[in-house]
N, C-alpha and C. Protein backbone atom coordinates (compact mmCIF):
# COMPACT_ATOMS: atom_id res chain seq x y z
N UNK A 1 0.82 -1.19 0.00
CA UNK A 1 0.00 0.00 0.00
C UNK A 1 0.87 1.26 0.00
N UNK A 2 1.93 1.30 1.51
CA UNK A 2 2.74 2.36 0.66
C UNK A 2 3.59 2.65 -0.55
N UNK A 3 3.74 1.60 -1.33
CA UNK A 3 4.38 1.89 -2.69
C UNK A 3 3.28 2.52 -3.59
N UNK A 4 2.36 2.38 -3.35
CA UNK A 4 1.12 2.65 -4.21
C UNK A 4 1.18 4.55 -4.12
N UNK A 5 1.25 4.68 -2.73
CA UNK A 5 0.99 6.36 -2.54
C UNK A 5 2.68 7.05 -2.97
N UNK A 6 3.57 5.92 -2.72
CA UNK A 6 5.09 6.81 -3.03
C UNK A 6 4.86 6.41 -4.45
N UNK A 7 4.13 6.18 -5.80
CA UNK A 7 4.07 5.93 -6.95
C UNK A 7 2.64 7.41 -7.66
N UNK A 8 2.11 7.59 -6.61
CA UNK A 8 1.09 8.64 -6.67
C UNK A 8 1.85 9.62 -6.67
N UNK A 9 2.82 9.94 -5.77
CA UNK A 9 3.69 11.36 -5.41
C UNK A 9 4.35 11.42 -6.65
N UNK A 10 5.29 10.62 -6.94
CA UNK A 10 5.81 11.16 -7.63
C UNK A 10 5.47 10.95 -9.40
N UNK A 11 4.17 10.44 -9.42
CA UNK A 11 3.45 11.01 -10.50
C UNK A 11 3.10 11.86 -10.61
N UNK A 12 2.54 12.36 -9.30
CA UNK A 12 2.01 14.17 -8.98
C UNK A 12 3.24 15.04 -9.48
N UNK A 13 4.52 14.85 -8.85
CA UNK A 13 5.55 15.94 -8.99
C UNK A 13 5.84 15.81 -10.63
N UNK A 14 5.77 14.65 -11.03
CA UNK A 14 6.34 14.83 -12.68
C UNK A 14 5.06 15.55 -12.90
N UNK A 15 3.86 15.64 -13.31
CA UNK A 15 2.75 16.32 -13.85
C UNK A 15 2.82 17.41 -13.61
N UNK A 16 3.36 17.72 -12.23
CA UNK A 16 3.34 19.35 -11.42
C UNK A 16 4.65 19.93 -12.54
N UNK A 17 5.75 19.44 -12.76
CA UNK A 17 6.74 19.81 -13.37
C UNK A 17 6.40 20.10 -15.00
N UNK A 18 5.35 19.59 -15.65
CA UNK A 18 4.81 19.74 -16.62
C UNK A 18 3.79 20.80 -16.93
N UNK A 19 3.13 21.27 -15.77
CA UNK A 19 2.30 22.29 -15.85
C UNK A 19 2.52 23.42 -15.26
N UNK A 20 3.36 23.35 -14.57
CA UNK A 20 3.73 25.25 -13.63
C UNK A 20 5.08 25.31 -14.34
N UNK A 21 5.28 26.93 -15.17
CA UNK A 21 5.75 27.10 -15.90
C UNK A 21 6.85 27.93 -14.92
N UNK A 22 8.14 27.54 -15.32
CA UNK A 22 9.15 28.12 -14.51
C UNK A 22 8.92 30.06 -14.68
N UNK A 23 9.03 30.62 -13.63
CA UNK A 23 8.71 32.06 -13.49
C UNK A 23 9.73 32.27 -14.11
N UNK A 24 10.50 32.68 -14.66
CA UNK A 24 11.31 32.96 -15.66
C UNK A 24 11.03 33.09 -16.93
N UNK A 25 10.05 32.04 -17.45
CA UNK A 25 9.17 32.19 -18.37
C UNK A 25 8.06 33.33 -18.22
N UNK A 26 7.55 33.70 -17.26
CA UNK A 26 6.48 34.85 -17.10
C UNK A 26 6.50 35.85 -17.86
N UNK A 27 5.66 36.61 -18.50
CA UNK A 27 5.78 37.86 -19.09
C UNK A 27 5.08 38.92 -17.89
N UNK A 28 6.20 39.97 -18.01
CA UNK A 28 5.67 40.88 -16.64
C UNK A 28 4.08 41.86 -17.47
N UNK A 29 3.42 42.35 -16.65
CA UNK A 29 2.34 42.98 -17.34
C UNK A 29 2.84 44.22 -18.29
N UNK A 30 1.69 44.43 -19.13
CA UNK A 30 1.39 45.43 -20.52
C UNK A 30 1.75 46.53 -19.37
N UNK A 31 2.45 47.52 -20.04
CA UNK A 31 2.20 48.78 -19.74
C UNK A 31 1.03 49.77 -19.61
N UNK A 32 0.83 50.71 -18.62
CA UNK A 32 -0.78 50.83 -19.20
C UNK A 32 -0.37 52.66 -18.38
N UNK A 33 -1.17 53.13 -18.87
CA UNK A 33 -1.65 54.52 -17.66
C UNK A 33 -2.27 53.92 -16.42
N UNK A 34 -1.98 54.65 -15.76
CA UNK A 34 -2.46 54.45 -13.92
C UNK A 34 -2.82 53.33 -14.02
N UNK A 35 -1.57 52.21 -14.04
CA UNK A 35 -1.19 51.07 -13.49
C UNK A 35 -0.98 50.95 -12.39
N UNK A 36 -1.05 49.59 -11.47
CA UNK A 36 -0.96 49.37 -10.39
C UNK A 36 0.13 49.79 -9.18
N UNK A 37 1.95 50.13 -10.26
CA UNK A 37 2.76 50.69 -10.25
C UNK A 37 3.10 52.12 -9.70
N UNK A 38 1.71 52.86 -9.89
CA UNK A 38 1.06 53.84 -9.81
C UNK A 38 1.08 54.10 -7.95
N UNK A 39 0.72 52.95 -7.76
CA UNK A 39 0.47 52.67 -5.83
C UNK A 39 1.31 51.73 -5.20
N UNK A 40 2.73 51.54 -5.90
CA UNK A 40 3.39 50.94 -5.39
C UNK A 40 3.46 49.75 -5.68
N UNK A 41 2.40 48.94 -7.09
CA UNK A 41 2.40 47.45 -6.67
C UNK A 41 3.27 47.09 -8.10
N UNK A 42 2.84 45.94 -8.42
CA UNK A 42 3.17 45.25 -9.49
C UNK A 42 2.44 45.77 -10.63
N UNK A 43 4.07 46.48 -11.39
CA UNK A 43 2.96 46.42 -12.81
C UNK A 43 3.79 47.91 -13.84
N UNK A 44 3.83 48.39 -14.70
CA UNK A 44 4.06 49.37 -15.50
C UNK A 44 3.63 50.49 -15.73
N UNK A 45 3.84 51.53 -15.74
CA UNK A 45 3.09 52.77 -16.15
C UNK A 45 3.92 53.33 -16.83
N UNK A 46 2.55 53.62 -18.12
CA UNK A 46 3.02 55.03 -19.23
C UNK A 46 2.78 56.25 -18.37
N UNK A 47 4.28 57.08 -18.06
CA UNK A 47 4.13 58.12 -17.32
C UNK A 47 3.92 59.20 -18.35
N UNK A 48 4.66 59.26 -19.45
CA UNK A 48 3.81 60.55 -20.79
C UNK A 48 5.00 59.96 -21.74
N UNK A 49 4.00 60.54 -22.92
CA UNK A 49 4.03 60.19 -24.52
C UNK A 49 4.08 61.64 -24.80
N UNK A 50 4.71 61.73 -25.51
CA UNK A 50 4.14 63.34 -25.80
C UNK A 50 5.18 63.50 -27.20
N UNK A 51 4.58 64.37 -28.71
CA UNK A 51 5.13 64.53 -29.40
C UNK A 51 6.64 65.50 -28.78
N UNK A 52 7.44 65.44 -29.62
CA UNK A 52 8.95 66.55 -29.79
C UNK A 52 8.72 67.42 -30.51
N UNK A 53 9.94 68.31 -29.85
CA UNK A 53 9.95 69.47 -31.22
C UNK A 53 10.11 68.92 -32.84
N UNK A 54 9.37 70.11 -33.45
CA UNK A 54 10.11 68.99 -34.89
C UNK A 54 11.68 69.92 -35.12
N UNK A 55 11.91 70.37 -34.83
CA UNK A 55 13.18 70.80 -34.54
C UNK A 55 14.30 70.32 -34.02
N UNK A 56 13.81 69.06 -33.70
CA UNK A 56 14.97 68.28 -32.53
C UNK A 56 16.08 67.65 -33.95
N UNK A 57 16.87 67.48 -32.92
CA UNK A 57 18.20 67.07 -33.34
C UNK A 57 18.98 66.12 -32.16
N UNK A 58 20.29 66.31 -32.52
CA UNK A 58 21.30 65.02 -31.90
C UNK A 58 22.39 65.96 -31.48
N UNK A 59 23.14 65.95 -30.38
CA UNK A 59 23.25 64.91 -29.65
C UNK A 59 22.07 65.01 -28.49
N UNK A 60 20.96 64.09 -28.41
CA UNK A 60 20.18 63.69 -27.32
C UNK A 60 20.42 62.97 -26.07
N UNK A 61 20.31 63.68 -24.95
CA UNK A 61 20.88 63.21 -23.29
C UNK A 61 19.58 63.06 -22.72
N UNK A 62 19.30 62.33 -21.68
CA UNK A 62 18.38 61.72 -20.85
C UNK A 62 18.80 62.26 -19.61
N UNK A 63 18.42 63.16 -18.80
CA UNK A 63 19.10 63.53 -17.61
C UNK A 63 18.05 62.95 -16.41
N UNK A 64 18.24 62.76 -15.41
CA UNK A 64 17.63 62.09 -14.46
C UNK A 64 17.87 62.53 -13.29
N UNK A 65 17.00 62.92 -12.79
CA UNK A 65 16.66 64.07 -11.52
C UNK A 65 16.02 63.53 -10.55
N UNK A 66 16.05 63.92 -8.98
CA UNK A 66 15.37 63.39 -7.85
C UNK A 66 14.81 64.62 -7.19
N UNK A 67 13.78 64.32 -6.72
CA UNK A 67 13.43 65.25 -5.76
C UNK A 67 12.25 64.48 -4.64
N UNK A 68 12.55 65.30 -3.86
CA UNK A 68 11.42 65.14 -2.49
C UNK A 68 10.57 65.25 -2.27
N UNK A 69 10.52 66.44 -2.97
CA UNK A 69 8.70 66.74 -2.79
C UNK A 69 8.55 67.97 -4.44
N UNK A 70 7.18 68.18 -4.84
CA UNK A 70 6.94 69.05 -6.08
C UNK A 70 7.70 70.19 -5.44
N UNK A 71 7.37 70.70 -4.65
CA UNK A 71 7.92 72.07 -4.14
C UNK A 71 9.67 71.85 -3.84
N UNK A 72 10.08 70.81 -3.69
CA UNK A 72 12.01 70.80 -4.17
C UNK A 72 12.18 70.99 -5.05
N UNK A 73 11.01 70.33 -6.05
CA UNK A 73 11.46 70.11 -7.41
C UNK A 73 11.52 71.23 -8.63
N UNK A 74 10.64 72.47 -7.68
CA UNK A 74 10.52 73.53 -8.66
C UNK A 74 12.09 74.34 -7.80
N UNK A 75 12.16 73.96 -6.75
CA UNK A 75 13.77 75.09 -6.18
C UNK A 75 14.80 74.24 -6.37
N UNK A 76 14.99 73.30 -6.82
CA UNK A 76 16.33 72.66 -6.57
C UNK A 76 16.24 71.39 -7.08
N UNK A 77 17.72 70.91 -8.23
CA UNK A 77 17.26 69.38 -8.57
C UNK A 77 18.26 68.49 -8.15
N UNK A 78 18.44 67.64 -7.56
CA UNK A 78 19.07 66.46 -7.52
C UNK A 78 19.27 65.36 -8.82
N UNK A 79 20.67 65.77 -9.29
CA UNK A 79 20.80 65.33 -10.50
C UNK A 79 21.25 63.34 -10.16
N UNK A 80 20.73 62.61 -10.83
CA UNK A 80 21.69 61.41 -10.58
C UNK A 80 22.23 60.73 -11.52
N UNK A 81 21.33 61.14 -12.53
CA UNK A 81 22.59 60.75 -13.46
C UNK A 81 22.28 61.22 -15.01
N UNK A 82 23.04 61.06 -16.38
CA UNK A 82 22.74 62.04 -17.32
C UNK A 82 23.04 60.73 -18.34
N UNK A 83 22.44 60.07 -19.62
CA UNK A 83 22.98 59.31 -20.60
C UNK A 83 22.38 59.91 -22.00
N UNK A 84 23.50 59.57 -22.51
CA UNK A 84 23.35 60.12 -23.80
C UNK A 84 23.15 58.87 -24.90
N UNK A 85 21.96 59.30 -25.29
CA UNK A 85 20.98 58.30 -26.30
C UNK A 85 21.87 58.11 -28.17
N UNK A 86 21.78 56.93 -28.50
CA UNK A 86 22.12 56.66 -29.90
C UNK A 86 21.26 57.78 -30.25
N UNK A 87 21.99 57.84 -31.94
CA UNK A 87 21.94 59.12 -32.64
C UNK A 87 20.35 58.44 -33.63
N UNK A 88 19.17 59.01 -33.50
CA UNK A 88 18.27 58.44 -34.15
C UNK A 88 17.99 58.56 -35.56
N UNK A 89 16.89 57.57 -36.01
CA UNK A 89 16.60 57.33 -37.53
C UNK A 89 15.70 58.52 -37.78
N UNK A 90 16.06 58.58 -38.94
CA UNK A 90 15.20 59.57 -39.51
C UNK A 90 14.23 59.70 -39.95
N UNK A 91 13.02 60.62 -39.66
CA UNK A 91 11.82 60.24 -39.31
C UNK A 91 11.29 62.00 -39.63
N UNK A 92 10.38 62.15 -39.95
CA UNK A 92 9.76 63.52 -40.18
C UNK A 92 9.23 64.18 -38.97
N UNK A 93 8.76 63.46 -37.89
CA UNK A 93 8.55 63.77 -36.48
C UNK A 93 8.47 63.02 -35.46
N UNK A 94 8.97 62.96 -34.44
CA UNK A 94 9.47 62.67 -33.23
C UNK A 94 8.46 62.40 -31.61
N UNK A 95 8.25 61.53 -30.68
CA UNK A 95 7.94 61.58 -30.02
C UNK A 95 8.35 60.67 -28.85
N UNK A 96 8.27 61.00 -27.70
CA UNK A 96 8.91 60.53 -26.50
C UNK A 96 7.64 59.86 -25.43
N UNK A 97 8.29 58.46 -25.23
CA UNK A 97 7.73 57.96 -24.60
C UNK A 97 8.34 57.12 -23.20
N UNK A 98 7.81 57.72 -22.07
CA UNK A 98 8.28 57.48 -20.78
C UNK A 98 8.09 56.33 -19.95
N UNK A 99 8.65 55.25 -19.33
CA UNK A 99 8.01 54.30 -18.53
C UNK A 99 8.63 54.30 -17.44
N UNK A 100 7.62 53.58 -16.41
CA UNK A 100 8.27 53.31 -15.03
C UNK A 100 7.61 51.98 -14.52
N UNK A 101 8.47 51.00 -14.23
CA UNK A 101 8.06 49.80 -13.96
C UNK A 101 8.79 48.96 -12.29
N UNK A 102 7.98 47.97 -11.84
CA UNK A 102 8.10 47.71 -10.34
C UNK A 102 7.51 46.00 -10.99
N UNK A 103 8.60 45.44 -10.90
CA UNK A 103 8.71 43.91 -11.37
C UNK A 103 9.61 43.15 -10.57
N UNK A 104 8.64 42.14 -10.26
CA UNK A 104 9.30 40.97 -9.49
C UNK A 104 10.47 39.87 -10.46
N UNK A 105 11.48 39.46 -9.61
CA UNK A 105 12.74 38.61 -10.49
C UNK A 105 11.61 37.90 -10.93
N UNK A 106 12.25 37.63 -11.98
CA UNK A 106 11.99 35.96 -12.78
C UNK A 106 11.04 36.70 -14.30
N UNK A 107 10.15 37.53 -13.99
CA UNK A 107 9.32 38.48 -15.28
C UNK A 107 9.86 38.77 -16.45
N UNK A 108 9.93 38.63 -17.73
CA UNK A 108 10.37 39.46 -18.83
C UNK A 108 9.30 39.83 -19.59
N UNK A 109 9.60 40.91 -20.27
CA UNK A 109 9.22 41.70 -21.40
C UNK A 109 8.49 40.87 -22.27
N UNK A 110 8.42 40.93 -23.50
CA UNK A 110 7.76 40.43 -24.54
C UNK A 110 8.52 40.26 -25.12
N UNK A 111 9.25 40.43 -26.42
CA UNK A 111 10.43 40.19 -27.26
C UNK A 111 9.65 41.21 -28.01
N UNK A 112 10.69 42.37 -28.50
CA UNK A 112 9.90 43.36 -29.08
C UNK A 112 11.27 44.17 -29.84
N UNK A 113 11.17 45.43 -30.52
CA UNK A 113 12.04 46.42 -31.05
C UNK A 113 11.33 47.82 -31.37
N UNK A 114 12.01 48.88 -31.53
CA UNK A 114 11.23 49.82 -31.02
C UNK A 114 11.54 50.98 -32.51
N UNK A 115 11.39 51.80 -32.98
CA UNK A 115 11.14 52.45 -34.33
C UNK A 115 11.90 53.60 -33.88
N UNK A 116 12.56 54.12 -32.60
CA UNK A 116 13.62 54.93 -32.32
C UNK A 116 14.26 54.49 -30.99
N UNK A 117 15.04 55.17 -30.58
CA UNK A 117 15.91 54.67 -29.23
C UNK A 117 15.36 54.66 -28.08
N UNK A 118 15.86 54.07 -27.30
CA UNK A 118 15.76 53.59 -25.62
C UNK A 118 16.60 53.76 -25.01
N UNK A 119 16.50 53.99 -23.78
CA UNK A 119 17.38 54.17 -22.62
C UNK A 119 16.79 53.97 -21.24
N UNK A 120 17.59 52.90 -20.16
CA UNK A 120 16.97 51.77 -19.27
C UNK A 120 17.88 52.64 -18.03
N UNK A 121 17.18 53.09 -17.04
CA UNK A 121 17.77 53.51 -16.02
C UNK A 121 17.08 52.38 -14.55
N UNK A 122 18.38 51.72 -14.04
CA UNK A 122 17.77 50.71 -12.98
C UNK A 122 17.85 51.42 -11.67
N UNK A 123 16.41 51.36 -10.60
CA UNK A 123 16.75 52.25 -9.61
C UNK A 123 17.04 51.28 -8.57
N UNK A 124 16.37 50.43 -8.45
CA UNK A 124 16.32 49.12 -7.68
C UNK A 124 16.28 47.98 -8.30
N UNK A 125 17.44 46.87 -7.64
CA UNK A 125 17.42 45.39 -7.93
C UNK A 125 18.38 45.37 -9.07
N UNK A 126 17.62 44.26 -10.27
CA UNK A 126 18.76 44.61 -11.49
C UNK A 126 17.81 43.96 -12.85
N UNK A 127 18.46 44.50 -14.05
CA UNK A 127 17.42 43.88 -14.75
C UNK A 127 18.69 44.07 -16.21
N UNK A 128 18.08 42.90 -17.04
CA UNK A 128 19.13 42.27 -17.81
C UNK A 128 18.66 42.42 -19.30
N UNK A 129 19.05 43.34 -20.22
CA UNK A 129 18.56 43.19 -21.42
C UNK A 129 19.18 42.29 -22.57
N UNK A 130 17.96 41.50 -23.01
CA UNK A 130 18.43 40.08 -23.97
C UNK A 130 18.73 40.30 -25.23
N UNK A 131 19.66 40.64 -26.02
CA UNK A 131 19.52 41.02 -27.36
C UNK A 131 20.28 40.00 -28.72
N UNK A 132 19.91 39.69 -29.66
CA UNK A 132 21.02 39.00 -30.49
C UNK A 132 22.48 39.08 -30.44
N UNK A 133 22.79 40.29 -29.99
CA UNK A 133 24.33 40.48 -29.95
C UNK A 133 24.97 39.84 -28.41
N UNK A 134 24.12 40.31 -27.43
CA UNK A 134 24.48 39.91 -25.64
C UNK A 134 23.36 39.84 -25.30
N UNK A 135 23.70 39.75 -23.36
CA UNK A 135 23.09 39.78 -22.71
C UNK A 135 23.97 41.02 -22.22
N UNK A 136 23.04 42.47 -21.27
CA UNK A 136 23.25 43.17 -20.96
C UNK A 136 22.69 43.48 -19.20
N UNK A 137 23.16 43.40 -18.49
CA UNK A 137 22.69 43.35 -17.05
C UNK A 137 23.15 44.95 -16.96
N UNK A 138 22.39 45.17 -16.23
CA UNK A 138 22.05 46.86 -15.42
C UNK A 138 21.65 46.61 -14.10
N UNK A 139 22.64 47.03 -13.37
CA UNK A 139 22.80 46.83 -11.78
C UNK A 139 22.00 48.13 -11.04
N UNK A 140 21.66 48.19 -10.02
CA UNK A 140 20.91 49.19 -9.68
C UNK A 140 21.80 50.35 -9.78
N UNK A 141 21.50 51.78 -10.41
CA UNK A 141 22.18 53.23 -10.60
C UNK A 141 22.69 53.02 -12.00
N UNK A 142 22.38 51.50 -12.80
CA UNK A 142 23.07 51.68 -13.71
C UNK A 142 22.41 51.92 -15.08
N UNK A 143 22.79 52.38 -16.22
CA UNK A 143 21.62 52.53 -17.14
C UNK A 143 22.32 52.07 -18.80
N UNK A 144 21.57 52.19 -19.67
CA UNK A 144 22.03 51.28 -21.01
C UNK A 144 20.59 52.27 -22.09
N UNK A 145 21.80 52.47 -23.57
CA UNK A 145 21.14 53.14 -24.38
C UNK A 145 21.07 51.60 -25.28
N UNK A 146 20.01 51.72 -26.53
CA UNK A 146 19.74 50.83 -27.73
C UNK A 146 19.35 51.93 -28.89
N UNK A 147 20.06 51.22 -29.85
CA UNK A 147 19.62 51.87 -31.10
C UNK A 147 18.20 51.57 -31.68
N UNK A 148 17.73 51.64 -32.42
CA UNK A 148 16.63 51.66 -33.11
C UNK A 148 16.46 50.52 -33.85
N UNK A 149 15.59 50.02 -33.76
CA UNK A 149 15.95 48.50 -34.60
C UNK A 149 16.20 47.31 -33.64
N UNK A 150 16.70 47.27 -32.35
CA UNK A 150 17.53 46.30 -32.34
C UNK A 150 16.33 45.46 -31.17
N UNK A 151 16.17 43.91 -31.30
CA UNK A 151 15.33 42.92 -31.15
C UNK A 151 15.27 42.69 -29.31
N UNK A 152 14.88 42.98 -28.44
CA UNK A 152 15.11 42.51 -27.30
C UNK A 152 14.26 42.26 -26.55
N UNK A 153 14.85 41.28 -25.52
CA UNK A 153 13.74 41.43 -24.32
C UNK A 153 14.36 41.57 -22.99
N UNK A 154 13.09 42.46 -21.90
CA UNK A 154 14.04 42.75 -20.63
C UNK A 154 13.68 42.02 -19.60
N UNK A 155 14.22 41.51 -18.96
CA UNK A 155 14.44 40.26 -17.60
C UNK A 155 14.89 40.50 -16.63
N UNK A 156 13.66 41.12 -15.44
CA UNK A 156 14.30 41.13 -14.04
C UNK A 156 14.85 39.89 -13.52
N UNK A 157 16.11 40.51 -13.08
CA UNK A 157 17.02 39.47 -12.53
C UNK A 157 17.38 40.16 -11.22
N UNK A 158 18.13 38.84 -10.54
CA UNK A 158 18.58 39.33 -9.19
C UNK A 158 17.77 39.08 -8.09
N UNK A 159 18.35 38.93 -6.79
CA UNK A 159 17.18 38.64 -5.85
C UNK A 159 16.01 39.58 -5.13
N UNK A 160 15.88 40.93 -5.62
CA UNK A 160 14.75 41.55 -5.18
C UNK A 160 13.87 42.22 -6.52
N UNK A 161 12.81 42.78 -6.61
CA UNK A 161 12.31 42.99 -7.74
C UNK A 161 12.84 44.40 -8.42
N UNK A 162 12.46 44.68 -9.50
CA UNK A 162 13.12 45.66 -10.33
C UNK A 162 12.45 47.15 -10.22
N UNK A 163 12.98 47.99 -9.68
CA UNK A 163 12.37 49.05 -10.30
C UNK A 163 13.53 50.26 -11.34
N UNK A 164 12.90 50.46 -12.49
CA UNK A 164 13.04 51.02 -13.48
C UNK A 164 12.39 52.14 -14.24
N UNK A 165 13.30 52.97 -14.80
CA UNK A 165 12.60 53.64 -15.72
C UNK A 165 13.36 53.52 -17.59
N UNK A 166 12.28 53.98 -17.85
CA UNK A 166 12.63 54.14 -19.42
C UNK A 166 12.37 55.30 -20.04
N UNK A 167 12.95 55.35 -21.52
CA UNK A 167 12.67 56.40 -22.05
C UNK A 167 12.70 56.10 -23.49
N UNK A 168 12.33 56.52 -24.29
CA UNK A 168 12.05 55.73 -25.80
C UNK A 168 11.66 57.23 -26.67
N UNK A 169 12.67 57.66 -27.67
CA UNK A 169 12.66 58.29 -28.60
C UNK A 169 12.05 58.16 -30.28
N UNK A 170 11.16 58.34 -30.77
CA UNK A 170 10.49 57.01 -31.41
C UNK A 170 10.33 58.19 -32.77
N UNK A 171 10.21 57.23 -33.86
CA UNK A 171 9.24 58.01 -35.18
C UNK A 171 7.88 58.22 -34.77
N UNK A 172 7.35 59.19 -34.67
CA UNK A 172 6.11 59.16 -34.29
C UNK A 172 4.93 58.85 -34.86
N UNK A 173 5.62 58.77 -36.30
CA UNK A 173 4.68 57.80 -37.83
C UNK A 173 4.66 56.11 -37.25
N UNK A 174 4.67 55.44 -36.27
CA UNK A 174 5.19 54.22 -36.09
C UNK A 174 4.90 53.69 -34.65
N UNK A 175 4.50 52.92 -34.66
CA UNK A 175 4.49 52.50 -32.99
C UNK A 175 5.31 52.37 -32.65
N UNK A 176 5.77 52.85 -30.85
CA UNK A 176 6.66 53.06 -30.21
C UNK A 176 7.52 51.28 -30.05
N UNK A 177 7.14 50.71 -29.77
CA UNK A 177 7.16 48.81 -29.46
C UNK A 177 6.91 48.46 -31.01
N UNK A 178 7.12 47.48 -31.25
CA UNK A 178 6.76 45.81 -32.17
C UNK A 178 6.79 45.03 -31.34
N UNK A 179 5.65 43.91 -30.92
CA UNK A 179 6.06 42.91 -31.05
C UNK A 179 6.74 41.43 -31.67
N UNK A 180 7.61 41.23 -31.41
CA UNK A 180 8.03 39.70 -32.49
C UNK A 180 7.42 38.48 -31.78
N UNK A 181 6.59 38.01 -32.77
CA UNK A 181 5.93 37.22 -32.11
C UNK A 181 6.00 35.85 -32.34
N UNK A 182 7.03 35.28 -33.56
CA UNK A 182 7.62 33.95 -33.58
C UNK A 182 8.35 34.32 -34.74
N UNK A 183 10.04 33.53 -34.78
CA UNK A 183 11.15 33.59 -35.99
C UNK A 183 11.79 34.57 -36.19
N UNK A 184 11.74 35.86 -35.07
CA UNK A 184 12.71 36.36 -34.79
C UNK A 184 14.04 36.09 -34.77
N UNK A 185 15.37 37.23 -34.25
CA UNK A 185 16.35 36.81 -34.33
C UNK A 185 16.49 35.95 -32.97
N UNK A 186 17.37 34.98 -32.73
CA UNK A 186 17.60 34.41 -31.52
C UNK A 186 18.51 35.59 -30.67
N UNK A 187 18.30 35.44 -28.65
CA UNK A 187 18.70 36.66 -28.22
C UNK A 187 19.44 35.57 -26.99
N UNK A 188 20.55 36.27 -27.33
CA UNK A 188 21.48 35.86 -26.09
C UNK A 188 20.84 35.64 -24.56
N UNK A 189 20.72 34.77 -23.99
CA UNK A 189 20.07 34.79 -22.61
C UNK A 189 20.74 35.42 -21.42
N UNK A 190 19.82 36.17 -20.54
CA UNK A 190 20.67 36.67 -19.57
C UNK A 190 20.74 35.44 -18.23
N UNK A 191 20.49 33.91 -18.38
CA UNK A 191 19.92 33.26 -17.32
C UNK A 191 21.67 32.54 -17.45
């Protein structure tokens, strides 16, 4: 009789191993406006989209500022750090799109590419971008530009969850994202 139930178990654990999909596999949630992120939880927010000058040009910097409260922020900025974005495609007009995301390890992205540049500033934890060429890890304070075009996906890694921001310089004739959604290029793993 007990071989019967130690033959049950570990039929259970092989089946269990067949159906719960290693969190690593997870896709972290869609980006959205007043996301959950919004209140501290799990999840993405579009903080603003907003067209550019059509006047803009290159060289383009991402500067990144702290403050305490709105009222610091109009007397005084706390700079932390400044990156300067690939030189973008050419495009008749321009628009910028902002994210801020709060993701638990093991979550990635979608596999996607974007119609102008990016730039990944990590504030907390660490998070690893997957691309055909590498794998790119960004340690917390640390940040990483991409050109236009190029195939990736991003993967909180590390043992606490990720918080991040982004920034995405885009043709504004074009959606900001693609998804690739099978036969893409293959992308170096960050695991």
């Amino acid at each position: 009789m007990e071989a019967i139930h130690e033959w049950r178990l570990i039929g259970a654990i092989i089946l269990l191993t067949f159906i719960i999909k290693p969190a690593w596999a997870e896709l972290e949630p869609s980006c959205a406006e007043n996301s959950p992120e919004c209140r501290g939880e799990i999840g993405c927010s579009l903080v603003e989209n907003k067209p550019l000058p059509e006047s803009l040009t290159g060289p383009l910097f991402w500067h990144i500022d702290r403050f305490d409260s709105e009222e610091s922020a109009r007397a005084a900025v706390r700079h932390v750090t400044e990156l300067a974005l690939p030189s973008l495609p050419p495009a008749p007009k321009y628009s910028m799109l902002v994210m801020s995301a709060y993701i638990p390890t093991g979550l990635t992205s979608r596999v996607h590419y974007h119609s102008g540049v990016e730039a990944f500033y990590t504030v907390d934890g660490e998070q690893c971008l997957e691309t055909p060429t590498g794998a790119h890890k960004i340690l917390k304070g640390g940040s990483l530009a991409v050109p236009a075009g190029v195939t990736m996906r991003l993967a909180a890694t590390g043992s606490m969850p990720r918080r991040a921001l982004a920034v995405m310089v885009y043709d504004a004739s074009q959606p900001p994202p693609t998804r690739v959604e099978t036969g893409g290029p293959q992308l170096v793993s960050c695991r």
